[in-house]
Protein backbone atom coordinates (compact mmCIF):
# COMPACT_ATOMS: atom_id res chain seq x y z
CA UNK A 1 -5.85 5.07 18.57
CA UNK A 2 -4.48 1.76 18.30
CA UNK A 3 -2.12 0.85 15.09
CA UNK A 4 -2.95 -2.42 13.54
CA UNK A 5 -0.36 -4.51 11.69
CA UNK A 6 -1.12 -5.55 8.28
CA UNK A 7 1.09 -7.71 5.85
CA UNK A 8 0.81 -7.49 2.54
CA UNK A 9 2.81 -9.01 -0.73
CA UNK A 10 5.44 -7.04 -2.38
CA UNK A 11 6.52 -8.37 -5.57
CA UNK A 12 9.94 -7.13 -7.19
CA UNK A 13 11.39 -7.53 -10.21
CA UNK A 14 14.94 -6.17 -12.24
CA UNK A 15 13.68 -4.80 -15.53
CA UNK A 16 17.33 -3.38 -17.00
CA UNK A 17 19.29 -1.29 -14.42
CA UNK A 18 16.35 -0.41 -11.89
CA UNK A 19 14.36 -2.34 -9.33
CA UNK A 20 10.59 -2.84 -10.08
CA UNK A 21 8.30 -3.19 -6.93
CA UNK A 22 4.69 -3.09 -6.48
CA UNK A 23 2.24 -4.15 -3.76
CA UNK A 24 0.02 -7.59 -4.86
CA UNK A 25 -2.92 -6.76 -3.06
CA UNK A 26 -3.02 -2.59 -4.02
CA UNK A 27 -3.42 -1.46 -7.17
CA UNK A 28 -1.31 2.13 -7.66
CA UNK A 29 1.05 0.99 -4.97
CA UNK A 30 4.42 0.94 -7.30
CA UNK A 31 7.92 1.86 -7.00
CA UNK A 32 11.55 1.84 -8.61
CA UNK A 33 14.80 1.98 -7.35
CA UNK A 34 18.57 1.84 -8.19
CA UNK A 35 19.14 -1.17 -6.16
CA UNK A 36 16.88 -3.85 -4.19
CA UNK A 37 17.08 -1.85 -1.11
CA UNK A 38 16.02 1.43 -2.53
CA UNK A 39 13.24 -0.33 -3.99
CA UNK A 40 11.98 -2.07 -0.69
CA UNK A 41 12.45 1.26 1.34
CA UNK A 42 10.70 3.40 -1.45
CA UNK A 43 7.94 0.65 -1.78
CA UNK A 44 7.23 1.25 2.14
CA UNK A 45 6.89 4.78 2.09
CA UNK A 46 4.89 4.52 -1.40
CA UNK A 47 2.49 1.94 0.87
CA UNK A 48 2.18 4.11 3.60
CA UNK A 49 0.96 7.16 1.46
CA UNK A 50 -1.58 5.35 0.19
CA UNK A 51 -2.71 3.70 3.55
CA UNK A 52 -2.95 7.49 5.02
CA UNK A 53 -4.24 8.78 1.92
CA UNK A 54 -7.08 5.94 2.11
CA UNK A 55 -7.61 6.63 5.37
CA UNK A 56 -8.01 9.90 5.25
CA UNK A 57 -10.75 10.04 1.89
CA UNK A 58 -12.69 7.58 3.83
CA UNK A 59 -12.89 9.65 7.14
CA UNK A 60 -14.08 12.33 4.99
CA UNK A 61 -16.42 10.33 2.74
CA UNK A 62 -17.93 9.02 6.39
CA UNK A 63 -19.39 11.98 7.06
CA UNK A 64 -22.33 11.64 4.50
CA UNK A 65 -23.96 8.45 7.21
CA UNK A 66 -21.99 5.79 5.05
CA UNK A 67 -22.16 2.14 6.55
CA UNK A 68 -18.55 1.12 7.21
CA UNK A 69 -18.29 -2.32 8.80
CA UNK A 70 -15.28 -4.97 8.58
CA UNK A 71 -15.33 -7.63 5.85
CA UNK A 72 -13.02 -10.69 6.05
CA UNK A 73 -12.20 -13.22 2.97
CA UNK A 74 -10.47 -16.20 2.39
CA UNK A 75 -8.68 -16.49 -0.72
């Protein structure tokens, strides 16, 4: 299967001694960490669950003849 590459916006922000981070465009798709880096590499792993997760829901949810089709916006 081929992997697509997707971008998305991560937004951080210091809120007392931890790193905030969350993913603009995913709702659930947050994060902390000790420092900036921690934050960034524990927001990637936190968006990568989710992807799978997603992924995996919807191959199961297929199965009952749902119509899947891409749908592109422009925001």
């Amino acid at each position: 299967m081929k992997k697509v590459k997707r971008q998305f916006t991560a937004v951080y922000r210091k809120s007392g001694k931890w790193y905030l981070g969350w993913i603009e465009e995913i709702s659930g798709v947050n994060t902390q960490g000790a420092t900036l880096k921690e934050a960034r590499e524990n927001l990637r792993e936190a968006l990568l669950l989710i992807l799978e997760t997603n992924k995996m829901l919807s191959s199961i949810e297929s199965r009952d003849k749902s119509i899947r089709e891409p749908l592109a916006v422009s925001i």
